[in-house]
N, C-alpha and C. Protein backbone atom coordinates (compact mmCIF):
# COMPACT_ATOMS: atom_id res chain seq x y z
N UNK A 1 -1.17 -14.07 16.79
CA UNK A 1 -0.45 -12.93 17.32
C UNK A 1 -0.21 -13.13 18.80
N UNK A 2 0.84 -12.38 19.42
CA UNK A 2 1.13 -12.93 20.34
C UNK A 2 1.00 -11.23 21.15
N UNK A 3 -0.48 -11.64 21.64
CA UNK A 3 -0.32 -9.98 22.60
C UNK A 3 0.18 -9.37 23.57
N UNK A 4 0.71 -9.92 24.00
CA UNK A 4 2.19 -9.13 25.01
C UNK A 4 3.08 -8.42 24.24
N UNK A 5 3.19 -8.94 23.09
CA UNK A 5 4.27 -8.35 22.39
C UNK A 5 4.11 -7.50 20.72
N UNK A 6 2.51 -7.83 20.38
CA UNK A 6 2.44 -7.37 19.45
C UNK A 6 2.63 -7.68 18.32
N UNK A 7 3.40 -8.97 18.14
CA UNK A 7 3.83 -8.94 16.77
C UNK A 7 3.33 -10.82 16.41
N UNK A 8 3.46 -11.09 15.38
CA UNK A 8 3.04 -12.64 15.15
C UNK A 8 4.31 -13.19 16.15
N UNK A 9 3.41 -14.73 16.24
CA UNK A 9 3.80 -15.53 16.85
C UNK A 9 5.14 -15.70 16.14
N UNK A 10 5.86 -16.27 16.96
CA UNK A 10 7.34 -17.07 16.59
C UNK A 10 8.33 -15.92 15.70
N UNK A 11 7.77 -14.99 15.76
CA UNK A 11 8.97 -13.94 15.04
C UNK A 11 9.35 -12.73 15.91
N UNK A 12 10.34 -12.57 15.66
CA UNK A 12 11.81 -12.25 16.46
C UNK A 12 11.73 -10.92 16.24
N UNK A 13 11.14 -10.01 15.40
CA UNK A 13 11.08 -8.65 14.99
C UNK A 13 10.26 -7.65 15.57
N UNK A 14 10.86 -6.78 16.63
CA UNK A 14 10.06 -5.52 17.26
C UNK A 14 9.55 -4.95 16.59
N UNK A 15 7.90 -4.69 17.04
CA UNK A 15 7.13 -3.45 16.12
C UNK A 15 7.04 -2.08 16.71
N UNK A 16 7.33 -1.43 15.80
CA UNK A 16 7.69 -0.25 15.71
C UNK A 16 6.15 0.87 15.46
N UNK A 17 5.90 1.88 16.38
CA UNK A 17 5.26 3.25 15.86
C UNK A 17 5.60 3.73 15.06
N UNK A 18 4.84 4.46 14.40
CA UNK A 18 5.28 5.36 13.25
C UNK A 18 6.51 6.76 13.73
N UNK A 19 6.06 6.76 15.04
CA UNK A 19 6.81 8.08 15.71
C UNK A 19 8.11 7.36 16.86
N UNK A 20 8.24 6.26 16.95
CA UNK A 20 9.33 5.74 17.08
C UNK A 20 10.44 5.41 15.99
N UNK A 21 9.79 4.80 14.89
CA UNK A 21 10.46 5.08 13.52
C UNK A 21 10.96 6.07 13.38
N UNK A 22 10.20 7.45 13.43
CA UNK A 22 11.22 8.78 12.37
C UNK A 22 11.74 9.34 13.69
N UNK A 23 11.59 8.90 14.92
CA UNK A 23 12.74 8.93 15.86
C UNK A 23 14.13 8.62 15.55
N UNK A 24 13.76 7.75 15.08
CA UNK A 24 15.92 7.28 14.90
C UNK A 24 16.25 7.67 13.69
N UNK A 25 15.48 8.21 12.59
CA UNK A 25 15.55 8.61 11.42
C UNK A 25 16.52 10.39 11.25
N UNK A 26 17.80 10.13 10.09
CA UNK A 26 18.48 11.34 10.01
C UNK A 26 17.15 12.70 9.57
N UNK A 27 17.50 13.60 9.63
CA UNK A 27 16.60 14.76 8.54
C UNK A 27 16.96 14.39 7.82
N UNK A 28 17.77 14.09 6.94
CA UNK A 28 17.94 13.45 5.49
C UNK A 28 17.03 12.12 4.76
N UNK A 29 16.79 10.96 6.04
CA UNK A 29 15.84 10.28 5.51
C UNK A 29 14.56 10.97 6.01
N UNK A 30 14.17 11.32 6.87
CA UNK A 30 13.09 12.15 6.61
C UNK A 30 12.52 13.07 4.98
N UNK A 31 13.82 13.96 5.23
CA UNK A 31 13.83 14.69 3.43
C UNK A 31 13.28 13.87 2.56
N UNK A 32 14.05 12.75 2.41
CA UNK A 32 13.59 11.54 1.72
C UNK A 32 12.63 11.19 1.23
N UNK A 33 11.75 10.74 2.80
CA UNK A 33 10.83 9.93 2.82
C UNK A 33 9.67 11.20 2.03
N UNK A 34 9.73 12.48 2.99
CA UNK A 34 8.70 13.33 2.62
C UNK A 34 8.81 13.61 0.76
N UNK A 35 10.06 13.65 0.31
CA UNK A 35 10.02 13.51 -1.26
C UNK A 35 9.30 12.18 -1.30
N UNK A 36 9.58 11.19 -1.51
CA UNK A 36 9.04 10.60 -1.96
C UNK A 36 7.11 10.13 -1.67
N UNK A 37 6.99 10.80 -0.54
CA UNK A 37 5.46 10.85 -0.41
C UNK A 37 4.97 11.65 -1.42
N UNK A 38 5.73 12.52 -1.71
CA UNK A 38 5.18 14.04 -2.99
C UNK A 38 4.88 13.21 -3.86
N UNK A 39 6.20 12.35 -4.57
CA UNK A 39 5.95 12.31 -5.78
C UNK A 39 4.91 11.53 -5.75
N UNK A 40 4.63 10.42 -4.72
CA UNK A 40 3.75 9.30 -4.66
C UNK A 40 2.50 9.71 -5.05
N UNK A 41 1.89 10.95 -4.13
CA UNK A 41 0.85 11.98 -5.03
C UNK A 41 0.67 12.35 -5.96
N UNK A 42 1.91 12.74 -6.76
CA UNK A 42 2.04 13.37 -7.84
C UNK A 42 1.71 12.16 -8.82
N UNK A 43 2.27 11.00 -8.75
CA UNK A 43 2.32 9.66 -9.42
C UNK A 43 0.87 9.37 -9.39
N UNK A 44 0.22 9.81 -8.22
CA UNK A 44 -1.54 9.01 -8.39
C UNK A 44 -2.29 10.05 -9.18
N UNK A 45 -1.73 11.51 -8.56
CA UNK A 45 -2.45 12.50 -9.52
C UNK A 45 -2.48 12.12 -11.31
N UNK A 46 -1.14 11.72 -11.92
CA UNK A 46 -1.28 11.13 -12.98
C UNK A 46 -1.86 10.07 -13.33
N UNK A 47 -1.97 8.93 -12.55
CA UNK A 47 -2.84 8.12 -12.85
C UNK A 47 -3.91 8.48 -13.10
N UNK A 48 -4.93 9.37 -12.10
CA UNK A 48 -6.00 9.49 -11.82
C UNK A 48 -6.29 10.25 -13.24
N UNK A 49 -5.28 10.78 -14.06
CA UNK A 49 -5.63 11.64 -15.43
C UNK A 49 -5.57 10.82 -16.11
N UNK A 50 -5.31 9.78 -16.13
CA UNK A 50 -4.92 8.65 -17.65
C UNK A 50 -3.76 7.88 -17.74
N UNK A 51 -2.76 8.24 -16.52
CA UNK A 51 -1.79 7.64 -16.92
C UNK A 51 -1.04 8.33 -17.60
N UNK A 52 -1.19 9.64 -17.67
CA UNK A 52 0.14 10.64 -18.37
C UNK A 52 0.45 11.57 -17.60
N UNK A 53 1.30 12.43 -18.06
CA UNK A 53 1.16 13.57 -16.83
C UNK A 53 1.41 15.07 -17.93
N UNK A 54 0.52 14.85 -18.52
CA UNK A 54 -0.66 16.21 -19.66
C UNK A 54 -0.89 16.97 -18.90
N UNK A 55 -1.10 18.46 -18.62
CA UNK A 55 -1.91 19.35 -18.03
C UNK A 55 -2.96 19.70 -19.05
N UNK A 56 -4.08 19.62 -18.66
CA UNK A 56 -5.33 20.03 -19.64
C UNK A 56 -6.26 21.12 -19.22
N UNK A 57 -5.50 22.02 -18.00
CA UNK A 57 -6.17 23.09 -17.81
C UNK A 57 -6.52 23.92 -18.75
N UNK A 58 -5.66 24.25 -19.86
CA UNK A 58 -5.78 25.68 -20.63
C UNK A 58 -6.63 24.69 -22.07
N UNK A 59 -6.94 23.29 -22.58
CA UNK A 59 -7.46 22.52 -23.16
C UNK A 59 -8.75 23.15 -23.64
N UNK A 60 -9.21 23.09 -24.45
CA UNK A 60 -10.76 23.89 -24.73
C UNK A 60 -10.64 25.27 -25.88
N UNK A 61 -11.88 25.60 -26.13
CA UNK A 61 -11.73 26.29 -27.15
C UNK A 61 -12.33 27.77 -26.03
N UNK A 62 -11.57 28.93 -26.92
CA UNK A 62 -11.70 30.06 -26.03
C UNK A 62 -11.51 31.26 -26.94
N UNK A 63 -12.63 32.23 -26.39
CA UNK A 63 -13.31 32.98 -27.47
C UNK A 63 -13.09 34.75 -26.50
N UNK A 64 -12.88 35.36 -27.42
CA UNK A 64 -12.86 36.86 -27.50
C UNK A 64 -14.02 37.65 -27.77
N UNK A 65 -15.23 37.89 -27.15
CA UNK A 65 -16.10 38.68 -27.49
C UNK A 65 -15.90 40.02 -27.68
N UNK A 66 -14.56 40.87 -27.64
CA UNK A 66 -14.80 42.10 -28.07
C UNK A 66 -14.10 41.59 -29.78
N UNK A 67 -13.58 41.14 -29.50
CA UNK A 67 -12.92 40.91 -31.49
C UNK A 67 -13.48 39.69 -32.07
N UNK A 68 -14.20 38.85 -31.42
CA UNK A 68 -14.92 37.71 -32.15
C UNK A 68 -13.37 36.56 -32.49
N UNK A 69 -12.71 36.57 -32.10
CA UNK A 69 -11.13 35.98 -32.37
C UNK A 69 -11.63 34.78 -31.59
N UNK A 70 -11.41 33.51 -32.05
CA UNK A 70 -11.13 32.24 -31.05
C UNK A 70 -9.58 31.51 -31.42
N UNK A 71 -9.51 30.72 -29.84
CA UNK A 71 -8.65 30.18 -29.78
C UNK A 71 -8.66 28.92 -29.38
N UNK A 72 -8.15 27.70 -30.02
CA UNK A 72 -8.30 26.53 -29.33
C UNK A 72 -7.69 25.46 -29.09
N UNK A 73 -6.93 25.28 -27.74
CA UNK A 73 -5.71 24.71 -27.47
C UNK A 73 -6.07 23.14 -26.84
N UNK A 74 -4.94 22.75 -26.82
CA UNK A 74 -4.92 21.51 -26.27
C UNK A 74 -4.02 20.87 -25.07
N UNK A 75 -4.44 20.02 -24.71
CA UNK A 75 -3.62 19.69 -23.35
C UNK A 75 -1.84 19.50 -23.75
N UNK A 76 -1.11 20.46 -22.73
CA UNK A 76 0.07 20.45 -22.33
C UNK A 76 0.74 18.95 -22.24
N UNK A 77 1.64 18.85 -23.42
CA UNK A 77 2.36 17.24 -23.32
C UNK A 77 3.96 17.92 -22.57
N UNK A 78 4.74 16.89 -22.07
CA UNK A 78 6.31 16.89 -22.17
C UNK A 78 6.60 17.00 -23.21
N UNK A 79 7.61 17.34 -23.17
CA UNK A 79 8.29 17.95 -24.82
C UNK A 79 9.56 18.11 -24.00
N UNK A 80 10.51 17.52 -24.26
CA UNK A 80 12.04 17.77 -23.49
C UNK A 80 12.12 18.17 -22.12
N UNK A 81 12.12 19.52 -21.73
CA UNK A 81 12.56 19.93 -20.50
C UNK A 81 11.44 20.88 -20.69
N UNK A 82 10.50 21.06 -21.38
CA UNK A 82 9.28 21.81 -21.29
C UNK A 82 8.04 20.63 -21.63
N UNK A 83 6.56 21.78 -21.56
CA UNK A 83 5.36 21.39 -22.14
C UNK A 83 5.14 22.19 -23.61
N UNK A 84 4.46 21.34 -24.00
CA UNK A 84 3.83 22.06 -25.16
C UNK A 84 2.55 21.02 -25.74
N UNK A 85 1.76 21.96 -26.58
CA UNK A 85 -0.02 21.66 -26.81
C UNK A 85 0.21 22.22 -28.30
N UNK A 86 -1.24 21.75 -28.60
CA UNK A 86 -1.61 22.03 -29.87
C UNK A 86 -1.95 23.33 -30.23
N UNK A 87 -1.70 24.06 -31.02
CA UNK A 87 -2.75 25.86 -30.83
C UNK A 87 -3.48 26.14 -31.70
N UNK A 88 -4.71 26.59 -31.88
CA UNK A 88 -5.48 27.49 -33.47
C UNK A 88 -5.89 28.44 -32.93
N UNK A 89 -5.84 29.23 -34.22
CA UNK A 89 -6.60 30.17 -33.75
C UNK A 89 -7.36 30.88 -35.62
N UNK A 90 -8.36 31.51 -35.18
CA UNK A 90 -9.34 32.52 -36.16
C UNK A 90 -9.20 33.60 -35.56
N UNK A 91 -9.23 34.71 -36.49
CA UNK A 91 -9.25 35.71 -36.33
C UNK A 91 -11.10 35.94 -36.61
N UNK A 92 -11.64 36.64 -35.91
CA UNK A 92 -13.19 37.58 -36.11
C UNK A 92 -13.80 37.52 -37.81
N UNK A 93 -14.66 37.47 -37.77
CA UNK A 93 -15.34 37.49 -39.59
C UNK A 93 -15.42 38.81 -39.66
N UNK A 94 -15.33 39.64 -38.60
CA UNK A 94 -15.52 41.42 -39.01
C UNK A 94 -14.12 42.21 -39.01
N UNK A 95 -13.27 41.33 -39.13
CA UNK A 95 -12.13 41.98 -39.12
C UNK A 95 -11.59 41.98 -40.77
N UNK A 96 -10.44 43.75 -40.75
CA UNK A 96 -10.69 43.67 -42.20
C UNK A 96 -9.36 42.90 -42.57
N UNK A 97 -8.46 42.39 -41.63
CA UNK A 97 -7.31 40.84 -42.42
C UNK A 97 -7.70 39.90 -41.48
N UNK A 98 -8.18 38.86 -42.16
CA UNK A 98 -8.19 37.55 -41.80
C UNK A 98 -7.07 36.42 -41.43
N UNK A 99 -7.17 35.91 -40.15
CA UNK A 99 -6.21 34.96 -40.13
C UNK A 99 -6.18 33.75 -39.46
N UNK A 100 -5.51 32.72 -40.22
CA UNK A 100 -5.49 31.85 -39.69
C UNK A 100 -4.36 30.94 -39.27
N UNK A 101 -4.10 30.52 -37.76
CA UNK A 101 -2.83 30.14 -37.19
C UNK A 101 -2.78 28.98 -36.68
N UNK A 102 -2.16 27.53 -37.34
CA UNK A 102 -1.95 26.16 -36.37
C UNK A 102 -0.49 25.99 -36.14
N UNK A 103 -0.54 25.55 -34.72
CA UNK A 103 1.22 24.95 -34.42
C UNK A 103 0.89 24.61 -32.87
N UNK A 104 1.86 24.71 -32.37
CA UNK A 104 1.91 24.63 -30.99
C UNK A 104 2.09 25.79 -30.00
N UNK A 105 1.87 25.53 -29.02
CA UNK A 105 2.19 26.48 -27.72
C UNK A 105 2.99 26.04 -26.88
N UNK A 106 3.91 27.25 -25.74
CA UNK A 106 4.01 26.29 -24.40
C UNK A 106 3.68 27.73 -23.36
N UNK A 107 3.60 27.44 -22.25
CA UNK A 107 3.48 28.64 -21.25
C UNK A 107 4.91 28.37 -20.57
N UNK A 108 5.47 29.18 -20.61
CA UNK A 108 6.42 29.59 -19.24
C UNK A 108 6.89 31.01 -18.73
N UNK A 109 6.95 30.74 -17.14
CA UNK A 109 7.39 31.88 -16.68
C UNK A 109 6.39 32.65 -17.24
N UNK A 110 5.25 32.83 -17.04
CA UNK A 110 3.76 33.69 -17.46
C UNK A 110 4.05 34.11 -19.01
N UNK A 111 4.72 33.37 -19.55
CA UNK A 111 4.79 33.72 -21.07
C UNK A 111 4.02 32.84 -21.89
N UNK A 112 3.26 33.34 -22.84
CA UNK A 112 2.67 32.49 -23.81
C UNK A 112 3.00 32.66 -25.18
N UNK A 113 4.00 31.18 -25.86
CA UNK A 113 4.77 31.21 -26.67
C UNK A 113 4.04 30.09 -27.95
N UNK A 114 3.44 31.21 -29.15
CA UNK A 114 3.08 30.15 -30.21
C UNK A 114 4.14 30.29 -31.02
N UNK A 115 4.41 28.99 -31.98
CA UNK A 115 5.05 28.91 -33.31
C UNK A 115 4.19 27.71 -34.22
N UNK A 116 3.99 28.68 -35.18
CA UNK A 116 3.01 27.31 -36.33
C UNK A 116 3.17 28.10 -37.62
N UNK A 117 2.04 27.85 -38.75
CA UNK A 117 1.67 28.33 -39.63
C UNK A 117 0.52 29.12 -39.96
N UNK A 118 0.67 29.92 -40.65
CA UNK A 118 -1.03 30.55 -41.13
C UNK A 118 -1.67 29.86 -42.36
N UNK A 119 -2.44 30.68 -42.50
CA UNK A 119 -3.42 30.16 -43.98
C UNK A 119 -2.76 29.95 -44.75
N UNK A 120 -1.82 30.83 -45.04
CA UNK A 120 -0.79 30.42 -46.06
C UNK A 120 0.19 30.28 -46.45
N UNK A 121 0.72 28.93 -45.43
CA UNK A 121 1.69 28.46 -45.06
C UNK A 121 2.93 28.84 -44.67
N UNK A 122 2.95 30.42 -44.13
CA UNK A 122 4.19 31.06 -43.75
C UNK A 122 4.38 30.62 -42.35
N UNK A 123 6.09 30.47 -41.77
CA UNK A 123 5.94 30.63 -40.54
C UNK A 123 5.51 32.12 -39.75
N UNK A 124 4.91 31.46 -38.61
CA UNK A 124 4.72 32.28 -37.39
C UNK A 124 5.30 32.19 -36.39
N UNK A 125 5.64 33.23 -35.53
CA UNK A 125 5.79 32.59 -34.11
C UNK A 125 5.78 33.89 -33.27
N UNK A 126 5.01 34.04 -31.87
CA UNK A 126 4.71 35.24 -31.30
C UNK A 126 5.02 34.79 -29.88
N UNK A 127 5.17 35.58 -28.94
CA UNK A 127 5.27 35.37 -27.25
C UNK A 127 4.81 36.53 -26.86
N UNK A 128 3.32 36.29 -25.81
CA UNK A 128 3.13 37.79 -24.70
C UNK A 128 2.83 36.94 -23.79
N UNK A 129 3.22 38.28 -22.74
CA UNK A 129 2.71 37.69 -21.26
C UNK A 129 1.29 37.25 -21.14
N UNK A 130 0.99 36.42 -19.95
CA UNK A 130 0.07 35.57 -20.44
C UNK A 130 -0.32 35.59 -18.80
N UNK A 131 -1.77 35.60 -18.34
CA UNK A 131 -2.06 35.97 -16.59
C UNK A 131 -3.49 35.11 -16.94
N UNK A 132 -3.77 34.19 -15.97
CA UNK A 132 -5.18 33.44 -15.84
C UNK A 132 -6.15 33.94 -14.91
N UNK A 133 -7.43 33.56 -14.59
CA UNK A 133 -8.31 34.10 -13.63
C UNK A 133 -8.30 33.19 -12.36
N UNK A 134 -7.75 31.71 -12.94
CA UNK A 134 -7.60 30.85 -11.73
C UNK A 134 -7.11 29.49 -11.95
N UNK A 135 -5.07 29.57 -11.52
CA UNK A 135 -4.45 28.86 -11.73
C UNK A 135 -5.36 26.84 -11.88
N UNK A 136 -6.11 26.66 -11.27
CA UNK A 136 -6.37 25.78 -11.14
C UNK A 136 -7.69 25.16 -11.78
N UNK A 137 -8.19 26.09 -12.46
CA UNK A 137 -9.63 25.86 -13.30
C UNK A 137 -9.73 26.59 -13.85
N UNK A 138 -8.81 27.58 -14.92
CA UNK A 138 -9.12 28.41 -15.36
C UNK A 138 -10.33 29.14 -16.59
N UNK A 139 -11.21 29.88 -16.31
CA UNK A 139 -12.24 30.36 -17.13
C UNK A 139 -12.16 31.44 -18.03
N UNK A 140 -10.77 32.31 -17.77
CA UNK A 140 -10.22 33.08 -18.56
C UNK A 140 -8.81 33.64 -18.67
N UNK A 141 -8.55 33.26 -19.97
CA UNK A 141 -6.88 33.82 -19.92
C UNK A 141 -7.00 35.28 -20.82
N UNK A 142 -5.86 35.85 -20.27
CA UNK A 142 -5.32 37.78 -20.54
C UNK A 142 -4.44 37.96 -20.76
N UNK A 143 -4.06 37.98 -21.85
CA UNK A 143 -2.61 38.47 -22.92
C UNK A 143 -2.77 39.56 -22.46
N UNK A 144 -1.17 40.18 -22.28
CA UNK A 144 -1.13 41.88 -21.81
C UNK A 144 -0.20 41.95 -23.20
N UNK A 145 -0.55 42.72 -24.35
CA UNK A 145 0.23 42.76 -25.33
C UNK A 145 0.89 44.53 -25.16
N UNK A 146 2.44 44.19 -25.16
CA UNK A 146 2.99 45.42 -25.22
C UNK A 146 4.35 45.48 -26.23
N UNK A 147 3.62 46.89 -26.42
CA UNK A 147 4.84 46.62 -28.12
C UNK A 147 4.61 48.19 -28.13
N UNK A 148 5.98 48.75 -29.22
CA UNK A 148 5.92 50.15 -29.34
C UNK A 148 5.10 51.10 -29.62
N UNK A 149 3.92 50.30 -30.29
CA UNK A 149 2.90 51.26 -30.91
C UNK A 149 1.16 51.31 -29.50
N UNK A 150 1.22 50.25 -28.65
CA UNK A 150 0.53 50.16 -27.63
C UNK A 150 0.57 49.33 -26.74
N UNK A 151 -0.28 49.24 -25.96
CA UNK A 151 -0.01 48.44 -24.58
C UNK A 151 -1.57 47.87 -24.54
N UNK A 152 -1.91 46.98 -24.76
CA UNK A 152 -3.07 46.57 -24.39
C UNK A 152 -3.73 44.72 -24.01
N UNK A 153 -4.98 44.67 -23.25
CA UNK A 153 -4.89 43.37 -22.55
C UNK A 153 -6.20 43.03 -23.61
N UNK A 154 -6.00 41.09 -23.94
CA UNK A 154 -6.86 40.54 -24.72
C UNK A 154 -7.72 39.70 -23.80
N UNK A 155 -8.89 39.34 -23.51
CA UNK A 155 -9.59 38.67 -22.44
C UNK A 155 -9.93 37.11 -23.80
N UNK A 156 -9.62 36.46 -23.34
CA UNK A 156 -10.42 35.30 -23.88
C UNK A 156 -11.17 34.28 -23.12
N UNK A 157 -12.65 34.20 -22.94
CA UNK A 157 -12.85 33.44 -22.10
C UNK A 157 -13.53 31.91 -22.45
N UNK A 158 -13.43 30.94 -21.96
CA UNK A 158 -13.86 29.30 -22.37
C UNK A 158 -15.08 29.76 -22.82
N UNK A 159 -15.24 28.80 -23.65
CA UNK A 159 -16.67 28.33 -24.61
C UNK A 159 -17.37 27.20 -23.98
């Protein structure tokens, strides 16, 4: 290296600061650059999961202690221009109709949207609003079910 100047010997190329760089830089490559730092995160964040980019927050089985009802979903895949997971669910052993529901889910826009089958083999498919305790680790999700005959919220919390 040649220290007067900073840079290896015999080459012809000024080195540059980082803040001399985005000196001559438009806001547009800036825009740029800062997108592409996102995704660069976003890209390791997936790695760091497996190499997909699954959300497995809502993943786990999750239970209703006032109705004994469980539910048990699975990690959020791509699916076109949405996500969607696996869904089941049981209805309570003290309840007097029994049921049973597999298909999928997706959340959007605080909506929680199943379509599958029951026990016996009819389609299903239901959507209520859908509110967590904490976007980022969540320990309990709250259906606010509202329909003509009542208005009421379901707590289900992880097992």
């Amino acid at each position: 290296m040649d220290a007067k100047t900073e840079k290896p010997a015999g080459m012809n190329v000024p080195t540059h600061t980082k803040t001399n760089m985005r000196a001559g830089m438009s806001s547009g490559t800036k825009l740029l650059l800062a997108a592409a730092a996102v995704m660069g995160g976003l890209y390791f964040w997936n790695q760091q999961q497996g190499g997909s980019v699954s959300d497995c927050r809502y993943a786990g089985t999750w239970f209703d202690s006032q109705t004994g009802e469980t539910m048990t979903l699975g990690c959020l895949r791509p699916v076109g221009a949405h996500y969607e997971g696996s869904y089941e669910f049981h209805s309570g052993s003290g309840e007097s109709i029994t049921m049973s529901l597999n298909g999928g889910y997706k959340i959007e826009n605080g909506q929680f949207s199943m379509r599958g089958k029951d026990q016996y083999d009819l389609d299903k498919a239901f959507s209520v609003e859908m509110m967590v305790n904490n976007q980022d680790a969540p320990s309990e999700i709250i259906f606010n079910h509202h329909n003509v005959f009542d208005q009421s919220q379901q707590i289900f919390r992880r097992q």
